[in-house]
PDB file of N, CA and C in Angstrom:
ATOM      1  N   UNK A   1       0.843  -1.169   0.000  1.00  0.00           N
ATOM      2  CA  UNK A   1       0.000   0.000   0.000  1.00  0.00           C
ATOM      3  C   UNK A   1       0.884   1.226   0.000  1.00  0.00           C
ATOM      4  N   UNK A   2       0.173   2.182  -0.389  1.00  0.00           N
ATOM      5  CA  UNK A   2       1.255   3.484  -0.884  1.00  0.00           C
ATOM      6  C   UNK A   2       0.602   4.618  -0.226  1.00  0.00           C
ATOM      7  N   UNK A   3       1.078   5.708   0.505  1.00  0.00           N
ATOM      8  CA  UNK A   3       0.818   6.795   1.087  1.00  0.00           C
ATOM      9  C   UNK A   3       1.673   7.688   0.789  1.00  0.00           C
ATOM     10  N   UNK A   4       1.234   8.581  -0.148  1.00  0.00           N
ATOM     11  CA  UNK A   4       2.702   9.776  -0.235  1.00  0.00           C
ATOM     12  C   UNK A   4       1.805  11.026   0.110  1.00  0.00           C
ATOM     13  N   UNK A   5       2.820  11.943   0.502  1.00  0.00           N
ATOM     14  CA  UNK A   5       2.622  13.304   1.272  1.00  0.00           C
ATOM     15  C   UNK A   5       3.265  13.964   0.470  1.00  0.00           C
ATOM     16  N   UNK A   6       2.769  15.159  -0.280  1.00  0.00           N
ATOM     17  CA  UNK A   6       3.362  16.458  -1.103  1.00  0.00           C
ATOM     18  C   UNK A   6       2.750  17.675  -0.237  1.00  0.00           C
ATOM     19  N   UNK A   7       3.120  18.530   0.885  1.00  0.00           N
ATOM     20  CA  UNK A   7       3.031  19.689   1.098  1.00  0.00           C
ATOM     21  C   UNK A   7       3.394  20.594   0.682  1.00  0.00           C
ATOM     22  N   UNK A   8       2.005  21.278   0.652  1.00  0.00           N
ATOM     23  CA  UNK A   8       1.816  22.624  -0.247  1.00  0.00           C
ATOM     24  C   UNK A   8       2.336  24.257   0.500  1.00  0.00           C
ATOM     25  N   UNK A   9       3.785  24.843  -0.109  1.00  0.00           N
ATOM     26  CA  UNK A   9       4.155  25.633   0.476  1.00  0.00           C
ATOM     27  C   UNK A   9       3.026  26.955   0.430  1.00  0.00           C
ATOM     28  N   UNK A  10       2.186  26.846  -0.594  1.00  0.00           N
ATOM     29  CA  UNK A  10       0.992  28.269  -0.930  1.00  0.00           C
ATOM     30  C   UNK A  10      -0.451  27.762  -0.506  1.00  0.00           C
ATOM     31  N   UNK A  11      -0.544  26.721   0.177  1.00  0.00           N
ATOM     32  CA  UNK A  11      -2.002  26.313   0.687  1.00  0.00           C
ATOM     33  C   UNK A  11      -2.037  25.387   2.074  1.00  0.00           C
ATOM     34  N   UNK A  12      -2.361  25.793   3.071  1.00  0.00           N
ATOM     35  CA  UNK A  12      -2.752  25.075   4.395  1.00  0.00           C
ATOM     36  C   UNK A  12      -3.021  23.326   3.823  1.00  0.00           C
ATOM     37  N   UNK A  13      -2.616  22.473   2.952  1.00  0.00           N
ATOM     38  CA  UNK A  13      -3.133  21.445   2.490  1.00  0.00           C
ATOM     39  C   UNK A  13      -2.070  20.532   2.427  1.00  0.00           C
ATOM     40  N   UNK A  14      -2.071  19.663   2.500  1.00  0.00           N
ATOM     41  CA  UNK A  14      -0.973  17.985   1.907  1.00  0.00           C
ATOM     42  C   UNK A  14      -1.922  17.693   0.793  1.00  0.00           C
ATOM     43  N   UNK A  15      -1.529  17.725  -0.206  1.00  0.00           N
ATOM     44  CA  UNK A  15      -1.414  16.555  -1.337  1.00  0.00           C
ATOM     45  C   UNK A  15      -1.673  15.024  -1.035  1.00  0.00           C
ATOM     46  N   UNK A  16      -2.540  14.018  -0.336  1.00  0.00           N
ATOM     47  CA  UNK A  16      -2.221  12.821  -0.144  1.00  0.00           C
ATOM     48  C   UNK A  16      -2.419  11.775  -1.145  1.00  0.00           C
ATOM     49  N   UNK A  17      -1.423  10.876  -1.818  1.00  0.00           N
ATOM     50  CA  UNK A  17      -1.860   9.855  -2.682  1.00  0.00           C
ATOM     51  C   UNK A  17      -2.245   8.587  -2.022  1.00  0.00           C
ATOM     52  N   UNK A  18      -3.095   7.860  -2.041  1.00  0.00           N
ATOM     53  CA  UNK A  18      -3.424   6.710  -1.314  1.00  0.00           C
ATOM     54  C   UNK A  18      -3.714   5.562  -2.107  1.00  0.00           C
ATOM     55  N   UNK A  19      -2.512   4.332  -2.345  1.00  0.00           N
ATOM     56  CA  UNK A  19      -3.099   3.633  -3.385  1.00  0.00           C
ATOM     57  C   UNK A  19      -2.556   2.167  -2.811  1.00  0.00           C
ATOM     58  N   UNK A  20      -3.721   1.168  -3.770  1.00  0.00           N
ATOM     59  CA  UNK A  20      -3.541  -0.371  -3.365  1.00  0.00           C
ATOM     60  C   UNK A  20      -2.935  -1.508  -4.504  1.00  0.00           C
ATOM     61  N   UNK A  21      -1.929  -1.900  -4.156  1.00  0.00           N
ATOM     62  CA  UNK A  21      -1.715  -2.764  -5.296  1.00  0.00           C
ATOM     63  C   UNK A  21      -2.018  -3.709  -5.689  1.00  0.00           C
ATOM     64  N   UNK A  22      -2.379  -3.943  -6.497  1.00  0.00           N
ATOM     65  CA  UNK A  22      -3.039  -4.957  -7.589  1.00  0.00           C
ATOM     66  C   UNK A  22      -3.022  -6.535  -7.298  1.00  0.00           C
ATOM     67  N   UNK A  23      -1.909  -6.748  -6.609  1.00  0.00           N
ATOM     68  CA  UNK A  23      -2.092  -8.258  -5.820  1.00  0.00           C
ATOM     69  C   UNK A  23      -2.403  -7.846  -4.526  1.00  0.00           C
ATOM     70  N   UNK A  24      -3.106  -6.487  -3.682  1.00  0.00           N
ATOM     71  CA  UNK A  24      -3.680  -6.896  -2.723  1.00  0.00           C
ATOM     72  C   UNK A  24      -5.305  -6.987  -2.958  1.00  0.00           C
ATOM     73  N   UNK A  25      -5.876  -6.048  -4.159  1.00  0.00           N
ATOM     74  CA  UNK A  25      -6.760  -6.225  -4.611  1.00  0.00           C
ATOM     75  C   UNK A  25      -7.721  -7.770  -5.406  1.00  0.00           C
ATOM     76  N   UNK A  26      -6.482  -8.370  -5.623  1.00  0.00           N
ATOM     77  CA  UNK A  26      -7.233  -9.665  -6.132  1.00  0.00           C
ATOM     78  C   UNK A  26      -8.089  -9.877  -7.328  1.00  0.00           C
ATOM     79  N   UNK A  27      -7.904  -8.938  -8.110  1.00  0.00           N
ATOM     80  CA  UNK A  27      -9.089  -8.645  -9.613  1.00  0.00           C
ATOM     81  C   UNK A  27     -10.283  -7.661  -8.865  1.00  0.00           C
ATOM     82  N   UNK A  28      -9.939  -6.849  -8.114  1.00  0.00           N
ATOM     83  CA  UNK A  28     -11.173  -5.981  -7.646  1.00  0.00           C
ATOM     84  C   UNK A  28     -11.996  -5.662  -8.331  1.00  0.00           C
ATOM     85  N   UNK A  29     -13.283  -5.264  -8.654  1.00  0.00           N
ATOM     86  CA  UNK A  29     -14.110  -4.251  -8.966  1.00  0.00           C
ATOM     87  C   UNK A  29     -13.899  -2.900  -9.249  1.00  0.00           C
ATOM     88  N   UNK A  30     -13.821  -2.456  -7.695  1.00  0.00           N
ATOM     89  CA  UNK A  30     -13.472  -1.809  -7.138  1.00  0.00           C
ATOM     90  C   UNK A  30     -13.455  -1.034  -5.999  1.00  0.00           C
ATOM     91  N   UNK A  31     -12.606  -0.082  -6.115  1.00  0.00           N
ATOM     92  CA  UNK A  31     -11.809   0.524  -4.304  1.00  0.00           C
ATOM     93  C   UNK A  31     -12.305   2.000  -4.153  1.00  0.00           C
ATOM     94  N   UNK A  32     -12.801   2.030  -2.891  1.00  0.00           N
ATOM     95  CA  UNK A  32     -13.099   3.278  -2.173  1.00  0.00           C
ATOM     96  C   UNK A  32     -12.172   3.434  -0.984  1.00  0.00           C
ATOM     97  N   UNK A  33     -11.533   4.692  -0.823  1.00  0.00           N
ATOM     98  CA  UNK A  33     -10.810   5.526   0.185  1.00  0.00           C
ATOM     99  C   UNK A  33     -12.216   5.981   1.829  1.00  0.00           C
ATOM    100  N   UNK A  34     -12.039   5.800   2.315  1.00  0.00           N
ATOM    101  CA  UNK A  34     -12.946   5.886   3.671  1.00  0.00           C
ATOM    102  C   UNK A  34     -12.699   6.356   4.657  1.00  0.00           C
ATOM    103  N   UNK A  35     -12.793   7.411   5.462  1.00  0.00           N
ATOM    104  CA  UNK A  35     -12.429   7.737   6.465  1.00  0.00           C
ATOM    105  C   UNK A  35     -13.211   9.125   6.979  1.00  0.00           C
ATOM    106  N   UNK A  36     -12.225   9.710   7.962  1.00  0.00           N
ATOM    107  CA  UNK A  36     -13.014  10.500   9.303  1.00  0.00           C
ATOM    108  C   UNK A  36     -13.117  11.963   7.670  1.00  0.00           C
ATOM    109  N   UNK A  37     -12.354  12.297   6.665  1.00  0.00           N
ATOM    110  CA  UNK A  37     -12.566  13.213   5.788  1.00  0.00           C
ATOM    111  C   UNK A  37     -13.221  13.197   4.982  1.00  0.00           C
ATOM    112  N   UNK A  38     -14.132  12.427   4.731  1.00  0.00           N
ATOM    113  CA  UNK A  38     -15.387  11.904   4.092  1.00  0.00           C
ATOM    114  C   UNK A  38     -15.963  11.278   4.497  1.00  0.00           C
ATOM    115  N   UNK A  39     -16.463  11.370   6.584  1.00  0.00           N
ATOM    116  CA  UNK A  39     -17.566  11.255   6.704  1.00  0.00           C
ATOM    117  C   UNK A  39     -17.983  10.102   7.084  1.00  0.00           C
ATOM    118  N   UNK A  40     -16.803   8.701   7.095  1.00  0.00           N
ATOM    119  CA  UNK A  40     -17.365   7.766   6.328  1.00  0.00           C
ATOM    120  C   UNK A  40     -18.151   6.741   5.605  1.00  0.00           C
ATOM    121  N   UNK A  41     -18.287   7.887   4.943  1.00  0.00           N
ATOM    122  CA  UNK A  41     -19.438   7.443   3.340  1.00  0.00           C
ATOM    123  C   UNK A  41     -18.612   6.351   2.267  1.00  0.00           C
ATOM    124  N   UNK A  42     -19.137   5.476   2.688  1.00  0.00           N
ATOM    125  CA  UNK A  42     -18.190   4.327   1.515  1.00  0.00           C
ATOM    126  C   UNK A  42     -18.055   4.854   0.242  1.00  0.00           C
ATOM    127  N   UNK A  43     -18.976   5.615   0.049  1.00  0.00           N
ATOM    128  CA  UNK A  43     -18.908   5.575  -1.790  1.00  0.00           C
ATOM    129  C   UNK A  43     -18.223   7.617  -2.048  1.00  0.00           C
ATOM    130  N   UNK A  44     -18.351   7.732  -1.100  1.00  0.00           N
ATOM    131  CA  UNK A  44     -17.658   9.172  -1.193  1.00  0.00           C
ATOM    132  C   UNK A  44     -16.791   9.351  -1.709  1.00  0.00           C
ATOM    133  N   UNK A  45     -15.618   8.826  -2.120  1.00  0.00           N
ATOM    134  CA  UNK A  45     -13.563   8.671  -2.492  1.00  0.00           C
ATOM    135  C   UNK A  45     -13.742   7.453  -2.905  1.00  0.00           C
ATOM    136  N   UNK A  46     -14.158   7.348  -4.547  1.00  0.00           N
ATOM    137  CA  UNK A  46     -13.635   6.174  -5.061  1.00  0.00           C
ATOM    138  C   UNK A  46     -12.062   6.192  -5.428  1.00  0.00           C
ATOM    139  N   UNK A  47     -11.360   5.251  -5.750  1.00  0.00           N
ATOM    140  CA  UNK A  47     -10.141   4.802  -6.418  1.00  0.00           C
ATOM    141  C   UNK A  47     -10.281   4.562  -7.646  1.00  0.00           C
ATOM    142  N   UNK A  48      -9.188   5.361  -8.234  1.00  0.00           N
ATOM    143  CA  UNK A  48      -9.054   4.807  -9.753  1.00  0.00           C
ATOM    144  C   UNK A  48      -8.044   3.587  -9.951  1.00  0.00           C
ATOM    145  N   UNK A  49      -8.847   2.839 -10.801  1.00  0.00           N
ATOM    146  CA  UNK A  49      -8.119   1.242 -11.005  1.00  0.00           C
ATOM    147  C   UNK A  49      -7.256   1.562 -12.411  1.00  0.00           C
ATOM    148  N   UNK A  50      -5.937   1.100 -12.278  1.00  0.00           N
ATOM    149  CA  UNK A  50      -5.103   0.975 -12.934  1.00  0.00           C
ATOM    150  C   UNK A  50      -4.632   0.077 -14.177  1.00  0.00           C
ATOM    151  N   UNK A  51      -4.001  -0.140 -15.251  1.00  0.00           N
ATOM    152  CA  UNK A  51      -3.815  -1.079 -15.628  1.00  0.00           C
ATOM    153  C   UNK A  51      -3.613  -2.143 -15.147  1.00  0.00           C
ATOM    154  N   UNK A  52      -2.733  -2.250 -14.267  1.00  0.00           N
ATOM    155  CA  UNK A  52      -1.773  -2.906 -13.589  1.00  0.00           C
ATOM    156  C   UNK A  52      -2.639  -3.762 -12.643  1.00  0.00           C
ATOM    157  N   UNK A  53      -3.789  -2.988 -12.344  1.00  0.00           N
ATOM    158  CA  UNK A  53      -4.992  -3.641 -11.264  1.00  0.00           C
ATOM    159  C   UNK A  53      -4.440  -3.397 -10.155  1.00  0.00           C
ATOM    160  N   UNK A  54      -4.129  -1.998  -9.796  1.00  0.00           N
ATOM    161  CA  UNK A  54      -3.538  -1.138  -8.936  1.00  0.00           C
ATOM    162  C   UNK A  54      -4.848  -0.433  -8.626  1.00  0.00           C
ATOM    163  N   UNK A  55      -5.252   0.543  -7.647  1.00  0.00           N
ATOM    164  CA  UNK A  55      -6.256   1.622  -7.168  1.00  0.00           C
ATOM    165  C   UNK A  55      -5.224   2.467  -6.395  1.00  0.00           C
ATOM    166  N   UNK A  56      -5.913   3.756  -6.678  1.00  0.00           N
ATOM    167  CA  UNK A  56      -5.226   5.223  -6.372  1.00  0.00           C
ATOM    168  C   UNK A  56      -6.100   6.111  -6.485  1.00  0.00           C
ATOM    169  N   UNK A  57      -6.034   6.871  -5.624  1.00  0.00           N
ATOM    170  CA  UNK A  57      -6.930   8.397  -5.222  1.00  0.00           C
ATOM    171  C   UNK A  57      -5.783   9.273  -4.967  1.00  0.00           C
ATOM    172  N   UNK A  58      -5.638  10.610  -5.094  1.00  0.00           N
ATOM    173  CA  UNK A  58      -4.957  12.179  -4.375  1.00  0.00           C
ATOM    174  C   UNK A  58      -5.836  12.315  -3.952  1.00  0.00           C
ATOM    175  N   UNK A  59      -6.316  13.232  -2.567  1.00  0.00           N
ATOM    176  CA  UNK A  59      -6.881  14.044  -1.783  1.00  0.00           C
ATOM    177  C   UNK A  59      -6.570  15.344  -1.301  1.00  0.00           C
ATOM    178  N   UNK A  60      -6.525  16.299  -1.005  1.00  0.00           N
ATOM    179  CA  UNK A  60      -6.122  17.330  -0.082  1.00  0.00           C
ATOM    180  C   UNK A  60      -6.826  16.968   1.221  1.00  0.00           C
ATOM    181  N   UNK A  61      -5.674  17.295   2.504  1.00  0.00           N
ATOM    182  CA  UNK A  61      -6.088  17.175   3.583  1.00  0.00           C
ATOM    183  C   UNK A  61      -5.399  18.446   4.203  1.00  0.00           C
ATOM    184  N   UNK A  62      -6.267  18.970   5.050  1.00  0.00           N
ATOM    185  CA  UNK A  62      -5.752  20.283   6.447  1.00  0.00           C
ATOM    186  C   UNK A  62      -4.167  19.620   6.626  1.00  0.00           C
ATOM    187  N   UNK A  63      -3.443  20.625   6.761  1.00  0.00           N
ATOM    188  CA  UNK A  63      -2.463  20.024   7.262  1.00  0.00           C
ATOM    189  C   UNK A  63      -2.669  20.220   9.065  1.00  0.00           C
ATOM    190  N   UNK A  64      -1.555  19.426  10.098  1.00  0.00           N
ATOM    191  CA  UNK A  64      -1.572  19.577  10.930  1.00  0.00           C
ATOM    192  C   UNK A  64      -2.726  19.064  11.697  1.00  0.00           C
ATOM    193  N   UNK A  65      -3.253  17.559  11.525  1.00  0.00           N
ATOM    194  CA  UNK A  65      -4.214  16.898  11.504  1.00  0.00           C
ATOM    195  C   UNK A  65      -3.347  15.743  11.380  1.00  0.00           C
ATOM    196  N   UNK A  66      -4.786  14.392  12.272  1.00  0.00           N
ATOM    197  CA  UNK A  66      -4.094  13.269  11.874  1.00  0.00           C
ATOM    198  C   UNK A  66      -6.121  12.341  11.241  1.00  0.00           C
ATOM    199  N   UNK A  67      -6.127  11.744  11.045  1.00  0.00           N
ATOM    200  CA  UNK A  67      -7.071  11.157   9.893  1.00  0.00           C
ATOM    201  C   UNK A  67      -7.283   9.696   9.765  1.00  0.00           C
ATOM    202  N   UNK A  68      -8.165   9.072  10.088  1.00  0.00           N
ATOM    203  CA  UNK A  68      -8.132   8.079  10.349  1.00  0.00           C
ATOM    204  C   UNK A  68      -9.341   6.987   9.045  1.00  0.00           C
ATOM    205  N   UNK A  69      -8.898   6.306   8.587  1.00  0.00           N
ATOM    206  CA  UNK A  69      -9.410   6.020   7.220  1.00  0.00           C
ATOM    207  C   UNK A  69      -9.234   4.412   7.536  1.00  0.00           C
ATOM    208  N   UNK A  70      -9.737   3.710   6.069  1.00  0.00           N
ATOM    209  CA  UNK A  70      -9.641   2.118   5.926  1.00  0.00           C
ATOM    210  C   UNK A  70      -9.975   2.132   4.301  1.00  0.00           C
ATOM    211  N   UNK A  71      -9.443   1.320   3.072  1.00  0.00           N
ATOM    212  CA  UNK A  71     -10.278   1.122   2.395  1.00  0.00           C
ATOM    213  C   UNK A  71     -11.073  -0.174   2.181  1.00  0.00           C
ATOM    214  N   UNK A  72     -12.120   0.106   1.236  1.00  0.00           N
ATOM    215  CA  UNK A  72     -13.394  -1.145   0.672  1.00  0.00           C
ATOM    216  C   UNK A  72     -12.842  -1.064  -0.457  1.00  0.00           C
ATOM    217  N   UNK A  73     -12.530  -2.711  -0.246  1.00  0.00           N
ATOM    218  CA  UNK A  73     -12.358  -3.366  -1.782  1.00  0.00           C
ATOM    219  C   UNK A  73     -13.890  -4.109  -2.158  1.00  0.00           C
ATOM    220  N   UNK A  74     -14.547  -3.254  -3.254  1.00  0.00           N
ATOM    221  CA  UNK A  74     -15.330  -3.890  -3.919  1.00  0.00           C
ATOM    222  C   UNK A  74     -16.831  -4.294  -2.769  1.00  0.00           C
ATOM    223  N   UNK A  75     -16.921  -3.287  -2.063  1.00  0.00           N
ATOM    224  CA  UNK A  75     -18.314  -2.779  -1.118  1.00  0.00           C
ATOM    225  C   UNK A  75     -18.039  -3.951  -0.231  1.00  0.00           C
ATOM    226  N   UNK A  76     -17.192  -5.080   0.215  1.00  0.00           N
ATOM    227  CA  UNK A  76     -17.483  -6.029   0.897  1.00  0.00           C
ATOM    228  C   UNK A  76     -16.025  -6.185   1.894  1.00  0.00           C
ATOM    229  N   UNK A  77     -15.187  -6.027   1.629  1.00  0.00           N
ATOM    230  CA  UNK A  77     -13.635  -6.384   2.058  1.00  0.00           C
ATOM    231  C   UNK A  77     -12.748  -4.878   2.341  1.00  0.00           C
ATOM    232  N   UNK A  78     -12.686  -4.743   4.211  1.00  0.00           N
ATOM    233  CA  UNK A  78     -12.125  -3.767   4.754  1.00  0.00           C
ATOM    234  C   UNK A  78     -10.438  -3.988   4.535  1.00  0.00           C
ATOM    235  N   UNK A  79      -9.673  -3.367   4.843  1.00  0.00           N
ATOM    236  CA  UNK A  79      -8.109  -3.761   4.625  1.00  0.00           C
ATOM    237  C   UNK A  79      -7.711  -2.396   5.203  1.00  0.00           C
ATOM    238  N   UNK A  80      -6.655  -2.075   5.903  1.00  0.00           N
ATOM    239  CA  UNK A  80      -5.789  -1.381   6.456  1.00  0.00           C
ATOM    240  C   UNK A  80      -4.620  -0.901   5.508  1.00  0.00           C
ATOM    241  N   UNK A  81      -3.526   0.573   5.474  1.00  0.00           N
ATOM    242  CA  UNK A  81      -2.538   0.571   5.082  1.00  0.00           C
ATOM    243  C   UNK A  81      -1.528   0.081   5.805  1.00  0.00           C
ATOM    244  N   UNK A  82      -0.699  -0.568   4.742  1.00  0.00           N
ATOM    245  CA  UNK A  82       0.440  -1.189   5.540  1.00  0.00           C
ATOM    246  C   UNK A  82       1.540  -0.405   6.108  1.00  0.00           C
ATOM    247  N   UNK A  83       1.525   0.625   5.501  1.00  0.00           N
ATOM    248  CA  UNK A  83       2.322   1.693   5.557  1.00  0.00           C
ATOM    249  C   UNK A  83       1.958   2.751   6.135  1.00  0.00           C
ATOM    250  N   UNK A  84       0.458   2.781   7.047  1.00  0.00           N
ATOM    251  CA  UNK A  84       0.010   3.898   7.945  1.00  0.00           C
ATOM    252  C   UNK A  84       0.881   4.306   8.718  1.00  0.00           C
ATOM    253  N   UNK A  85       0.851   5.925   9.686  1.00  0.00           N
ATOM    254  CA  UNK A  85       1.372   6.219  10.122  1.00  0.00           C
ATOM    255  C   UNK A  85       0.927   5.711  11.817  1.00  0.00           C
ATOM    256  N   UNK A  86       0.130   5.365  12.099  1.00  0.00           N
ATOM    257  CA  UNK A  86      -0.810   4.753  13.122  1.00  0.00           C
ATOM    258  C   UNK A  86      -2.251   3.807  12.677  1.00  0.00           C
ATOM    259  N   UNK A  87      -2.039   3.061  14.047  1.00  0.00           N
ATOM    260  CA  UNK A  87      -3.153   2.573  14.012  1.00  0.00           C
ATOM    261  C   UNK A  87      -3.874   2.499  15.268  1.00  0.00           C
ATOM    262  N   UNK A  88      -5.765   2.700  15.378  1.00  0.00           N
ATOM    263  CA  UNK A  88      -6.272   3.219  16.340  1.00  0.00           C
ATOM    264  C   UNK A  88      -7.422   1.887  16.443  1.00  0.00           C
ATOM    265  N   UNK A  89      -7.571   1.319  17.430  1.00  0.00           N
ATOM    266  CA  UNK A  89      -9.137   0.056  17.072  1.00  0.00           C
ATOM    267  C   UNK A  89     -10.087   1.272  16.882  1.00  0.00           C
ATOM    268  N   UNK A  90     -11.116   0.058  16.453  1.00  0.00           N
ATOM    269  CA  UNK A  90     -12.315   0.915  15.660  1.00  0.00           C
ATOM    270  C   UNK A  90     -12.858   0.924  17.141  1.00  0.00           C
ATOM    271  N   UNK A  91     -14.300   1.864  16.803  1.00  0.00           N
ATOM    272  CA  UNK A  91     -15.377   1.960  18.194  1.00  0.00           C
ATOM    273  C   UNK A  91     -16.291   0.833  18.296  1.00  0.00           C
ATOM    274  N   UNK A  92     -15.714  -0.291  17.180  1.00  0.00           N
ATOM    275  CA  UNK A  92     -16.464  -1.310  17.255  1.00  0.00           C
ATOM    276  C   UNK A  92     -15.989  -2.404  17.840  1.00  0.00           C
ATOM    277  N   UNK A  93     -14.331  -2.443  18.520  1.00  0.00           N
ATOM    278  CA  UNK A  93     -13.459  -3.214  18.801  1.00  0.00           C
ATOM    279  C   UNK A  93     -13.235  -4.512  17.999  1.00  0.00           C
ATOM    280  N   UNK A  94     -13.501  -4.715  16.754  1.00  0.00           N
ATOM    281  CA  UNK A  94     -12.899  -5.162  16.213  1.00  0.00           C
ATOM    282  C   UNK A  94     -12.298  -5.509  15.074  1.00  0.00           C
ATOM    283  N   UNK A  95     -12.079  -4.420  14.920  1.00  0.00           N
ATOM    284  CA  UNK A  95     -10.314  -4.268  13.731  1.00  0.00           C
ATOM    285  C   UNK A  95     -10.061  -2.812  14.310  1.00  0.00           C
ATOM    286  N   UNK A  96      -8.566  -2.271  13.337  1.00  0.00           N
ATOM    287  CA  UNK A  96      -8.456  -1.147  13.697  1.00  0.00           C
ATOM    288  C   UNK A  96      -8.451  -0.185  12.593  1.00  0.00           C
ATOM    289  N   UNK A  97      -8.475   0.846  12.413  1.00  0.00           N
ATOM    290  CA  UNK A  97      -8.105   1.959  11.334  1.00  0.00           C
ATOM    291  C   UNK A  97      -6.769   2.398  11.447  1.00  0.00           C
ATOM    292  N   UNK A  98      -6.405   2.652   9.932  1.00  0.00           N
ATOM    293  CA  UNK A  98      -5.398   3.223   9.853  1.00  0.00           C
ATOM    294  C   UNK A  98      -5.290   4.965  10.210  1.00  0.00           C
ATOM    295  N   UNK A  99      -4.197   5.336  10.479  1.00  0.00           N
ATOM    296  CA  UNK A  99      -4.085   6.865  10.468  1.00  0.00           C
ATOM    297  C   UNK A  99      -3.179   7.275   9.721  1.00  0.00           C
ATOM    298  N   UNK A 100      -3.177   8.665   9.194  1.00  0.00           N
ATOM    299  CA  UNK A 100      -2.347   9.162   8.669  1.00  0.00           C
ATOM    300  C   UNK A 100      -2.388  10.773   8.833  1.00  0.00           C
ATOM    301  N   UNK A 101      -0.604  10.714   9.087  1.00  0.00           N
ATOM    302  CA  UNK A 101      -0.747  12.477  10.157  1.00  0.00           C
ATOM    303  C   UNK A 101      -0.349  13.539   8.993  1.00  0.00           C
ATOM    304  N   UNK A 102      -0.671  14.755   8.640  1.00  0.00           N
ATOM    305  CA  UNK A 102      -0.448  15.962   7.879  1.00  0.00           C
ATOM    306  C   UNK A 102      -0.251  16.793   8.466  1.00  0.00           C
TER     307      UNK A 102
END
């Protein structure tokens, strides 16, 4: 899983790329981005699927914030980044969300 950070020296914002690779996806459908910045509304932040059968979204996020997300592969299958900057259990105790700080 991929998380890159581009901060913006002319806007209060990070740049975030958030993407899944193609053998964690499994022939997906497809992938939605989920979390506390959309609410989370499953269908709010879809992913664009790749040749490769890769998924990827950019976002802008506040900087100076931390954000706590998961994505849905294909409306049925939660998964974590592997590469989060934290992880918090859910309020449901059982799994956790990923975080990621700006």
């Amino acid at each position: 899983m991929i998380i890159k950070k581009q901060f913006l020296k002319s806007r209060p914002v990070c740049k975030v790329t958030f993407g899944l690779p193609g053998e964690m996806t499994n022939d997906a459908v497809s992938a939605h981005l989920v979390g506390e910045f959309n609410n989370w509304v499953p269908t709010a932040t879809p992913m664009k699927k790749l040749k490769d059968g890769s998924f990827t979204v950019t976002i802008d996020l506040e900087k100076g914030k931390e954000y706590q997300f998961r994505y849905l592969i294909d409306q049925t299958q939660w998964e974590n980044a592997w590469n989060a900057d934290k992880y918090v259990p859910t309020p449901f105790g059982d799994a956790e969300n990923s975080i990621v700080v700006v």
